[in-house]
C-alpha atoms as a PDB file:
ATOM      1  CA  UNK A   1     -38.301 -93.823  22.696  1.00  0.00           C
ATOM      2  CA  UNK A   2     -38.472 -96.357  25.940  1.00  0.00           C
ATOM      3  CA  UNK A   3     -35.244 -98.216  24.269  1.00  0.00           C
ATOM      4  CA  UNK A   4     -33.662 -94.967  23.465  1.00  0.00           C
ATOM      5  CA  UNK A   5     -34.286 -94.204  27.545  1.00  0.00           C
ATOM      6  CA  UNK A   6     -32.798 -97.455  28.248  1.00  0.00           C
ATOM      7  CA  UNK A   7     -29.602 -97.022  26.217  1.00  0.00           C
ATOM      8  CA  UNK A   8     -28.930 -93.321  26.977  1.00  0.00           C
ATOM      9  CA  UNK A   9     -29.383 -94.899  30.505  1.00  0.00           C
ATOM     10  CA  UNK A  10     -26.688 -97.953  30.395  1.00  0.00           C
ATOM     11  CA  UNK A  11     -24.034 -95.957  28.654  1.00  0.00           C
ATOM     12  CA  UNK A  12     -24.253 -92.962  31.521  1.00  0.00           C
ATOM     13  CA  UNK A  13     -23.815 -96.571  34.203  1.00  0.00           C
ATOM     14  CA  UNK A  14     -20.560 -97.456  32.190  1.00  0.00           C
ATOM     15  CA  UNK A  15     -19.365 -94.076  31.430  1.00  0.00           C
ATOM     16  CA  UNK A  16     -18.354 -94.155  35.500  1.00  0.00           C
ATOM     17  CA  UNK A  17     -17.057 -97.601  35.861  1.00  0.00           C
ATOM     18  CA  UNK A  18     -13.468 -96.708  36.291  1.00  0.00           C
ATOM     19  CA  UNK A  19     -11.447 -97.864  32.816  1.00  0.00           C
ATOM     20  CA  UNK A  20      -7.752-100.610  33.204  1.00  0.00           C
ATOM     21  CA  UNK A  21      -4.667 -98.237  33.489  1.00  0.00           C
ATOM     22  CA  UNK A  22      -3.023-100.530  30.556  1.00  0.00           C
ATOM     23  CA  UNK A  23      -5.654 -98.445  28.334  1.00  0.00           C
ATOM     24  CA  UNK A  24      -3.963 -95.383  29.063  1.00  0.00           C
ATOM     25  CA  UNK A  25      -0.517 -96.690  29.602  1.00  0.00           C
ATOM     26  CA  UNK A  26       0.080 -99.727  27.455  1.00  0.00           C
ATOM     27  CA  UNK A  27       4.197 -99.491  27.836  1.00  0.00           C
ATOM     28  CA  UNK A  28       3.951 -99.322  31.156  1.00  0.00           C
ATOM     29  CA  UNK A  29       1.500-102.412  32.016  1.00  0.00           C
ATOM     30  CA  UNK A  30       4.240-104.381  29.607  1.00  0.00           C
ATOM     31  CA  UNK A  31       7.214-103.444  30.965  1.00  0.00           C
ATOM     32  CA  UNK A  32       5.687-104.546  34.435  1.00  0.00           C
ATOM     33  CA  UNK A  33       5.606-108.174  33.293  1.00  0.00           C
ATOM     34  CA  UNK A  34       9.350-108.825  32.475  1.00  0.00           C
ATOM     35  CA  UNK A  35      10.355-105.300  31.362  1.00  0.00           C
ATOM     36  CA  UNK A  36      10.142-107.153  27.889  1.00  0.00           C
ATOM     37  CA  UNK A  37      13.158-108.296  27.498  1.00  0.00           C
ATOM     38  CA  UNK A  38      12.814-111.595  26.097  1.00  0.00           C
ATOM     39  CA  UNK A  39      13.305-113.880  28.898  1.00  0.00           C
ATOM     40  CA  UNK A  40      10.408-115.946  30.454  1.00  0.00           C
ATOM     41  CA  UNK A  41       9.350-115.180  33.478  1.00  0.00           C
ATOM     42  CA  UNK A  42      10.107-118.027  36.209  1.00  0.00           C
ATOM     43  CA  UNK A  43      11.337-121.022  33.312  1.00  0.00           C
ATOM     44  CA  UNK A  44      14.542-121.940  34.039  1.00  0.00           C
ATOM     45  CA  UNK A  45      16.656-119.793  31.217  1.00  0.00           C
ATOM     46  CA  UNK A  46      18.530-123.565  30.414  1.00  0.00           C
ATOM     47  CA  UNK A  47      15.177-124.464  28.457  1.00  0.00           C
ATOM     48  CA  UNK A  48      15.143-121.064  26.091  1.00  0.00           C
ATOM     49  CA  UNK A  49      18.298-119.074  26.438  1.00  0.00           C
ATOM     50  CA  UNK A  50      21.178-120.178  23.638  1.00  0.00           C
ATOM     51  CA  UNK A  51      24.608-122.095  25.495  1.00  0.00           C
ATOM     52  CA  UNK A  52      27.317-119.759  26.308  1.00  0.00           C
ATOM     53  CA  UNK A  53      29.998-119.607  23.471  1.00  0.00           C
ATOM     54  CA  UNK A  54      32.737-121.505  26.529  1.00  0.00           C
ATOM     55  CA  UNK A  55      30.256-124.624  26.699  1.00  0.00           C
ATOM     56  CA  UNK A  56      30.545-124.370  29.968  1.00  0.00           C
ATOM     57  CA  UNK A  57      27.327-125.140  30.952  1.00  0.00           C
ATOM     58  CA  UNK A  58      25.970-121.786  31.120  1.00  0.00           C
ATOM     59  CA  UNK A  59      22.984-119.876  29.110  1.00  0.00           C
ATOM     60  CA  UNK A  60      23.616-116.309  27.509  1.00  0.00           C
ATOM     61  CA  UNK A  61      21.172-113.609  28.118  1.00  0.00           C
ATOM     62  CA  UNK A  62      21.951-111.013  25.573  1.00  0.00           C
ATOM     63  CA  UNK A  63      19.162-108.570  24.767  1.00  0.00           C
ATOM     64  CA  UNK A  64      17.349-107.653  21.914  1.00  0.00           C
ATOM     65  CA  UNK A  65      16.092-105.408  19.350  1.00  0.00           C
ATOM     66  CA  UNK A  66      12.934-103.274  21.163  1.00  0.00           C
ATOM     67  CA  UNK A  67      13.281-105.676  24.239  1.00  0.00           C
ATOM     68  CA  UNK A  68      13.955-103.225  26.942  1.00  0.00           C
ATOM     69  CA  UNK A  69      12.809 -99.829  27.718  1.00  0.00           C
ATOM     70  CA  UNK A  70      16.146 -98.221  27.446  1.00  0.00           C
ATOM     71  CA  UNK A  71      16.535-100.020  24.139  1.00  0.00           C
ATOM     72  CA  UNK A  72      13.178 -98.774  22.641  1.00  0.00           C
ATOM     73  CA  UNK A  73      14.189 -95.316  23.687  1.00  0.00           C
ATOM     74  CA  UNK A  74      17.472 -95.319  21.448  1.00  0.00           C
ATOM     75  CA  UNK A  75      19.835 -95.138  24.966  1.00  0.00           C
ATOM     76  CA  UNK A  76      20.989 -98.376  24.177  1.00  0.00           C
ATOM     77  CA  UNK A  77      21.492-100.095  21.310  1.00  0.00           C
ATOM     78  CA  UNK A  78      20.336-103.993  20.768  1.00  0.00           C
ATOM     79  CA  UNK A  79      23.102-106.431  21.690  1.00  0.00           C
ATOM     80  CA  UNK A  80      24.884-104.244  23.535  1.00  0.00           C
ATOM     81  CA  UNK A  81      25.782-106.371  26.173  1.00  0.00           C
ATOM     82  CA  UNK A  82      25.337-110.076  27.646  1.00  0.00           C
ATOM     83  CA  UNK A  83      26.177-112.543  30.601  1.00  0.00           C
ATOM     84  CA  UNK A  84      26.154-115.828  31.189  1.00  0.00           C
ATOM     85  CA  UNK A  85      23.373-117.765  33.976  1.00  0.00           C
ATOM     86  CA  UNK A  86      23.334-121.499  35.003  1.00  0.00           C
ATOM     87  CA  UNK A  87      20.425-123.123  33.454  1.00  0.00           C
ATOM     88  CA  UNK A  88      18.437-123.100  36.460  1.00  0.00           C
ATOM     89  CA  UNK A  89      18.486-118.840  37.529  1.00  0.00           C
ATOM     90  CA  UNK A  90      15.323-117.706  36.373  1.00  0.00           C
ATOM     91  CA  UNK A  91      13.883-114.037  35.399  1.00  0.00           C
ATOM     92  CA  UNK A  92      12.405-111.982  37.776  1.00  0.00           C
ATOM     93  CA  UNK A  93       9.715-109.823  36.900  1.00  0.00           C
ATOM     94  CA  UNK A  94      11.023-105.946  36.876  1.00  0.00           C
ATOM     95  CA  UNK A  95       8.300-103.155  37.800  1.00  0.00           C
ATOM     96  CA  UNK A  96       7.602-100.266  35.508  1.00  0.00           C
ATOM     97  CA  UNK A  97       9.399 -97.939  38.523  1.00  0.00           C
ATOM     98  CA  UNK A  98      12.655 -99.923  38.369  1.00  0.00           C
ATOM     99  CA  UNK A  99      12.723-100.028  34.526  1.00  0.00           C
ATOM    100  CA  UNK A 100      12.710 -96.530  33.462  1.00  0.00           C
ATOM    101  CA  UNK A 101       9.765 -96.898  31.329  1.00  0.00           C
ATOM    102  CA  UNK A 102       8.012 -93.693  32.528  1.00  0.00           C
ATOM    103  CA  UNK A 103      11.100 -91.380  31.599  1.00  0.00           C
ATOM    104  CA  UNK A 104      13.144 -93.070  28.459  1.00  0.00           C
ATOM    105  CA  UNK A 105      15.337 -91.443  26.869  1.00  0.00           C
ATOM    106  CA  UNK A 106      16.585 -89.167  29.646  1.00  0.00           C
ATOM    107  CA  UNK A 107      16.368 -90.903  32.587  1.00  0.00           C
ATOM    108  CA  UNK A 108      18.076 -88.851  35.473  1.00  0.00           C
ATOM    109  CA  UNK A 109      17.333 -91.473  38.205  1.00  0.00           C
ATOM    110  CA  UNK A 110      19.197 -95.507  37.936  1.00  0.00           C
ATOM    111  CA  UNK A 111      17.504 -98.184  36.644  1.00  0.00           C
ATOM    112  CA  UNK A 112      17.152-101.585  36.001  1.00  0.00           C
ATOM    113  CA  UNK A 113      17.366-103.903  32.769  1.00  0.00           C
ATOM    114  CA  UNK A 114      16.432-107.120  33.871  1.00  0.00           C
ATOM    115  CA  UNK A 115      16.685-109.446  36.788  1.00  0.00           C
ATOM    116  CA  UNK A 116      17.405-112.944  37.253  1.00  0.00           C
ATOM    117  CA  UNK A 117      17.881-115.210  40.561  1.00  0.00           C
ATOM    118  CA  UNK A 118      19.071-118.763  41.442  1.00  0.00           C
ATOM    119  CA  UNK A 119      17.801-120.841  44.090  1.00  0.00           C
ATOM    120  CA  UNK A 120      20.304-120.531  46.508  1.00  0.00           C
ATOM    121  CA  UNK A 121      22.387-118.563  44.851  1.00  0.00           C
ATOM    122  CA  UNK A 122      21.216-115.065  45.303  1.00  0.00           C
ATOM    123  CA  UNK A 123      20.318-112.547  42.725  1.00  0.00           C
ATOM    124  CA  UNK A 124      21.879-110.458  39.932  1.00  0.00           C
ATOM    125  CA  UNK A 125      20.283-107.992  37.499  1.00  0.00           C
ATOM    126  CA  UNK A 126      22.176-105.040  35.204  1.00  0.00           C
ATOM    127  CA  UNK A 127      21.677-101.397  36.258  1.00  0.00           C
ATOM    128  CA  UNK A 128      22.405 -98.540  34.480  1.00  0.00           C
ATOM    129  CA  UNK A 129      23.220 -95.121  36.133  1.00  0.00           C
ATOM    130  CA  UNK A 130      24.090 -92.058  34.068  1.00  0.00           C
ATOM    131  CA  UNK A 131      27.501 -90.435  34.265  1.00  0.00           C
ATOM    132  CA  UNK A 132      26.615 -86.914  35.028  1.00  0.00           C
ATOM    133  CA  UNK A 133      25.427 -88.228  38.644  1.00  0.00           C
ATOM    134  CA  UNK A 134      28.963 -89.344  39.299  1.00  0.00           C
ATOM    135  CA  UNK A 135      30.872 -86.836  37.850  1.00  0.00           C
ATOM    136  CA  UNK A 136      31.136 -83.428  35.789  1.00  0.00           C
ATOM    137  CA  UNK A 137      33.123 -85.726  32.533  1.00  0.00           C
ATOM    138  CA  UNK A 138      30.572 -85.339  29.648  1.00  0.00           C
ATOM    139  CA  UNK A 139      31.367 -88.364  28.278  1.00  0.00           C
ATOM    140  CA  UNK A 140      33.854 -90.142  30.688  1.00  0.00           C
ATOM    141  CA  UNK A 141      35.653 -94.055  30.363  1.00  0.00           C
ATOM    142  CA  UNK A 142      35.624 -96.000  33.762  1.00  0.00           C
ATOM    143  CA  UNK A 143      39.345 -94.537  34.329  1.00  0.00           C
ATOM    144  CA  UNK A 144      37.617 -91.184  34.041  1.00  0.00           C
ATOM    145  CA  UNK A 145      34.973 -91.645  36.529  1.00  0.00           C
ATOM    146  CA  UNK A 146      38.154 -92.406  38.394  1.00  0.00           C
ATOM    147  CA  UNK A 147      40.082 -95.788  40.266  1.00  0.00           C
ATOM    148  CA  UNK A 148      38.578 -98.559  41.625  1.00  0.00           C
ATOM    149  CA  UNK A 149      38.251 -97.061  45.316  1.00  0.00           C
ATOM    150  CA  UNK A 150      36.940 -93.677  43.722  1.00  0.00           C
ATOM    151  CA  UNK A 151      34.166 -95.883  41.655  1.00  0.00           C
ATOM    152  CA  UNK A 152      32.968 -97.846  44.408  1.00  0.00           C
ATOM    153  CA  UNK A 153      32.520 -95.031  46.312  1.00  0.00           C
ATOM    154  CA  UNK A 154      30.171 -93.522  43.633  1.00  0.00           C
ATOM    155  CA  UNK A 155      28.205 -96.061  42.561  1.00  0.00           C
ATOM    156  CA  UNK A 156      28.063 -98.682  46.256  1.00  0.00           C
ATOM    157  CA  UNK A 157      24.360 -96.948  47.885  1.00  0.00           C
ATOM    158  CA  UNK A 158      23.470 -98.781  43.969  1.00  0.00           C
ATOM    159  CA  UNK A 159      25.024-101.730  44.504  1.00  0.00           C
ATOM    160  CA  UNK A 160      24.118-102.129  48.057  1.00  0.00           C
ATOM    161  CA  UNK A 161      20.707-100.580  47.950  1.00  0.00           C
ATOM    162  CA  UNK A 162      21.236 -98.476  51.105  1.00  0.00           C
ATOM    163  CA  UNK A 163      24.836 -96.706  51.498  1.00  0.00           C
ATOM    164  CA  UNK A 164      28.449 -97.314  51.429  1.00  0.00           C
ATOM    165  CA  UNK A 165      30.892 -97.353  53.717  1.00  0.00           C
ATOM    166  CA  UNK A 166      33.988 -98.758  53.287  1.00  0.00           C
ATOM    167  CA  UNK A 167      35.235 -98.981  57.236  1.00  0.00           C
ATOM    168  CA  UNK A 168      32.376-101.197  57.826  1.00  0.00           C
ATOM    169  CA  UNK A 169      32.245-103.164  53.998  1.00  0.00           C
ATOM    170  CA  UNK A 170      35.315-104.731  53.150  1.00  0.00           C
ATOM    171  CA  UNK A 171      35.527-104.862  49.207  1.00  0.00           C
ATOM    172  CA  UNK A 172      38.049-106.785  47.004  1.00  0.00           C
ATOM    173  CA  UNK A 173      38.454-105.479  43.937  1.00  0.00           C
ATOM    174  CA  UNK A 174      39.805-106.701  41.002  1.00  0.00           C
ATOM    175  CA  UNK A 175      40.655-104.633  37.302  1.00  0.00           C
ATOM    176  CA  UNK A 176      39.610-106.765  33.941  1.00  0.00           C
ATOM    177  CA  UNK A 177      41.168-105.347  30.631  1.00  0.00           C
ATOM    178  CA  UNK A 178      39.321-106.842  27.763  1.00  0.00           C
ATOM    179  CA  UNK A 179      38.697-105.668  24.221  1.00  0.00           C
ATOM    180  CA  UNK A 180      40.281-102.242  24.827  1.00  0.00           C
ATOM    181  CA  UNK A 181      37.760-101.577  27.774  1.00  0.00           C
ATOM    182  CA  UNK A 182      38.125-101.730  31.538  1.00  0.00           C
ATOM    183  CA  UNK A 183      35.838-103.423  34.006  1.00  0.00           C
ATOM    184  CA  UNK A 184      36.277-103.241  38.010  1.00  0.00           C
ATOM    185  CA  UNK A 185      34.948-106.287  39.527  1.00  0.00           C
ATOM    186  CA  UNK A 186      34.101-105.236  43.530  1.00  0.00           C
ATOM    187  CA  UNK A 187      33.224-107.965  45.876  1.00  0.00           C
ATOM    188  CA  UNK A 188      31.831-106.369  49.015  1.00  0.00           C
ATOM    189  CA  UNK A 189      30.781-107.364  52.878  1.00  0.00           C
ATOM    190  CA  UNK A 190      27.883-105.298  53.472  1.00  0.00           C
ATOM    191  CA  UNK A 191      26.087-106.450  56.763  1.00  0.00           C
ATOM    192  CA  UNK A 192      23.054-104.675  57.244  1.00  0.00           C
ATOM    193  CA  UNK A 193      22.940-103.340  53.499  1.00  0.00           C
ATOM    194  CA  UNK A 194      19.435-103.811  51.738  1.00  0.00           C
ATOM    195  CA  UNK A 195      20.377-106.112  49.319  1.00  0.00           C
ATOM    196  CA  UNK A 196      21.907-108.572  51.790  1.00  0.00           C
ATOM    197  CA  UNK A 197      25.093-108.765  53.378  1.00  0.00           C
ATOM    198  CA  UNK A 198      27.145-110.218  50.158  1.00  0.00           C
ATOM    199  CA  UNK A 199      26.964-108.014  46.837  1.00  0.00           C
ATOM    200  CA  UNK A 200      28.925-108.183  43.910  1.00  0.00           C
ATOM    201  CA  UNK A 201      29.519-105.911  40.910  1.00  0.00           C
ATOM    202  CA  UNK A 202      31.029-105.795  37.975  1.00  0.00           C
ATOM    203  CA  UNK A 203      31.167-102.002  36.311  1.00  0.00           C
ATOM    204  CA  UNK A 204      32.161-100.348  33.284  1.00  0.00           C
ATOM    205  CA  UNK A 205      30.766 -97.286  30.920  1.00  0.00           C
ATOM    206  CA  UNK A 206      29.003 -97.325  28.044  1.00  0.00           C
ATOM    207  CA  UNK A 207      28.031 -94.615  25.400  1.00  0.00           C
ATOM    208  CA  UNK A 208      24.409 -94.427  23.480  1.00  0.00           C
ATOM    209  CA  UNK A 209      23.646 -95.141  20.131  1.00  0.00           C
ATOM    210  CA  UNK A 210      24.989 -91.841  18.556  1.00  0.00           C
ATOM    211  CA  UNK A 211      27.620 -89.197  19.366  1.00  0.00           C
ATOM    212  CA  UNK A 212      25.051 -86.801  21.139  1.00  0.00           C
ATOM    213  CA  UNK A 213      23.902 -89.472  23.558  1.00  0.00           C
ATOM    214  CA  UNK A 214      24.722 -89.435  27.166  1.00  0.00           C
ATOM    215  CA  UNK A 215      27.083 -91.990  29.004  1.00  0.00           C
ATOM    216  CA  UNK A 216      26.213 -94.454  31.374  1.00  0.00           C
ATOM    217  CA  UNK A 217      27.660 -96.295  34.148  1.00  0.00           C
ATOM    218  CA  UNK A 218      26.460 -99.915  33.717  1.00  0.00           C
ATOM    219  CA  UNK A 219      26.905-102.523  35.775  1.00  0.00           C
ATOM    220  CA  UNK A 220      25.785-106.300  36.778  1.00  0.00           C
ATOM    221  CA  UNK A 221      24.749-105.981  40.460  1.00  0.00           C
ATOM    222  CA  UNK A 222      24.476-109.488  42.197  1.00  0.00           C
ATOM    223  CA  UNK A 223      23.224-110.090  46.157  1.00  0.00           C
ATOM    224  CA  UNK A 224      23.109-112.704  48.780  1.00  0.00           C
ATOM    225  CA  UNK A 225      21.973-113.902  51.791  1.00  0.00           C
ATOM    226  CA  UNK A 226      24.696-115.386  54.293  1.00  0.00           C
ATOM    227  CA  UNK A 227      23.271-118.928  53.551  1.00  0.00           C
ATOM    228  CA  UNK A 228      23.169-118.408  49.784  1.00  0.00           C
ATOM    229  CA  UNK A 229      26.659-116.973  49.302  1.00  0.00           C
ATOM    230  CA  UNK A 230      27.930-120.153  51.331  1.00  0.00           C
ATOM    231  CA  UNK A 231      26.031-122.234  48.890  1.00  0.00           C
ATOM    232  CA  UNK A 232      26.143-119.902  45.501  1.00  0.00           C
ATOM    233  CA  UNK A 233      29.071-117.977  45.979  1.00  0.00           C
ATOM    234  CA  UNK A 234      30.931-119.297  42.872  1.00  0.00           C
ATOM    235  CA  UNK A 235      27.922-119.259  40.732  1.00  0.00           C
ATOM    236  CA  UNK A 236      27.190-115.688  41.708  1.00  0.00           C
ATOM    237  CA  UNK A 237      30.534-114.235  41.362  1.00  0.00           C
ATOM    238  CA  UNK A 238      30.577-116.374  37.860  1.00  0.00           C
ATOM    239  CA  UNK A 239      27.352-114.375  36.779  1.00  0.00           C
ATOM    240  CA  UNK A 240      29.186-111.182  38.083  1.00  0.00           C
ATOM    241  CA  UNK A 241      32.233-112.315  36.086  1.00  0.00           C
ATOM    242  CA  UNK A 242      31.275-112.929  32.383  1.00  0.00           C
ATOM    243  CA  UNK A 243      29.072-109.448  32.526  1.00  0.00           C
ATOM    244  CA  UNK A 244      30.557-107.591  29.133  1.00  0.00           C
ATOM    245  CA  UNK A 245      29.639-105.360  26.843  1.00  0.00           C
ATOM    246  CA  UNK A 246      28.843-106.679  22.889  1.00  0.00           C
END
C-alpha cells in the first residue's frame, strides 16, 4: 500500500510539470528550424547544394518533395521553382509565423519559403502572396495583376517590409520573357524601409497543383544595407536574377 501511496503520489507531481509544445505541435517546432526545406542551416550552400546548370560558380536551391510547408499542403508542387546562390550565402532559419505552417493550404496572409544571406551581400528569401489580396482575377497571369508600375504598387509594403511609395523609392524595373511566362524584375531605393534601404524583387504568378487551387504571387525578395549593396550589389541582384519557376 505505502508504494502504491508513493506512486499515486509522483505521477500527481508530474501530471503538473508543464509538457514541450513540439508534443502538441510537432510541424510547427520543425518548420521553426529551417522551415524544412532541405538546406542546412548556417553551412555554406557551396558544400551541399548541386552547381548551377551555367557553371558559373553558383549553387541551385530548388526545393523538394514534402520540404516546405506550402509544399506538404498541396499549394505547391515539388520543384516548382529554383535560384541560384554563391557558395558562401547560407540558410537562415525561418519561424513557424513566417512559414505558413499554422494555416496550409489556405493561407490568406504572405509568407515565406526559405531564406538565405551572404556576408556582405544582404539577404534574399522567396515569398508567396495570394492573388485575391491584389486583385478580384480568380486566377490572374502577372499581365493580369496588371504592368510593372501597377505590380509594384501591390506587392512593395512585401518587398520593403513597411510601405511603398514611389515619390520617395525610386525603382528600375525591368520585364523578363522566358518560357512563355513573364517576370518583372524591380530594383528599388527605399531609405527608411524595414528591410534596408536597397531591395530587390523579382515577381511572377504561379498556379497550385490542380485546377481548383488558388494563384499566387511569388516572388524572390532580396535586401541590403548601404554598405552591403556597395559590396554585394551584383551578387544580390544575380540571386534576384536567376529566380524562375521549374
Amino acid at each position: 500500500a505505502g508504494a502504491a501511496s508513493k506512486t499515486s503520489s509522483s505521477l500527481a507531481y508530474y501530471s503538473k510539470l508543464p509538457l514541450p509544445s513540439s508534443l502538441f505541435f510537432p510541424m510547427a517546432a520543425k518548420a521553426d528550424v529551417a522551415a524544412d526545406s532541405g538546406v542546412q542551416i548556417g553551412i555554406p550552400v557551396g558544400k551541399y547544394l548541386p552547381p548551377a546548370p551555367k557553371q558559373n560558380g553558383l549553387f541551385r536551391f530548388t526545393p523538394s518533395k514534402d520540404s516546405t510547408p506550402s509544399i506538404r499542403g498541396r499549394v505547391l508542387n515539388p520543384l516548382s521553382y529554383n535560384l541560384d546562390l554563391p557558395g558562401s550565402w547560407k540558410a537562415v532559419t525561418v519561424g513557424v509565423i513566417q512559414t505558413g505552417d499554422f494555416c496550409q493550404p489556405k493561407c490568406d496572409e504572405p509568407w515565406t519559403e526559405v531564406k538565405f544571406e551572404g556576408k556582405g551581400a544582404g539577404k534574399a528569401k522567396v515569398m508567396m502572396v495570394p492573388t485575391f489580396r491584389l486583385t478580384n482575377i480568380e486566377k490572374p497571369s502577372l499581365e493580369e495583376l496588371g504592368d510593372p508600375d501597377e505590380v509594384i504598387q501591390k506587392i512593395g509594403p512585401f518587398v520593403t517590409g513597411d510601405y511603398y511609395d514611389p515619390e520617395d523609392m525610386p525603382t528600375v524595373t525591368e520585364v523578363i520573357k522566358e518560357d512563355g511566362r513573364t517576370y518583372y524584375l524591380y530594383t528599388i531605393e527605399s531609405p527608411g524601409a524595414v528591410n534596408g534601404p536597397h531591395n530587390v524583387a523579382m515577381v511572377t504568378t504561379i498556379e497550385g497543383p490542380t485546377s481548383k487551387d488558388r494563384y499566387h504571387a511569388i516572388m524572390l525578395v532580396g535586401s541590403a544595407t548601404s554598405s552591403e549593396w556597395d559590396g554585394g550589389k551584383q551578387d544580390l541582384l544575380g540571386v534576384a536574377k536567376s529566380f524562375r519557376l521549374s
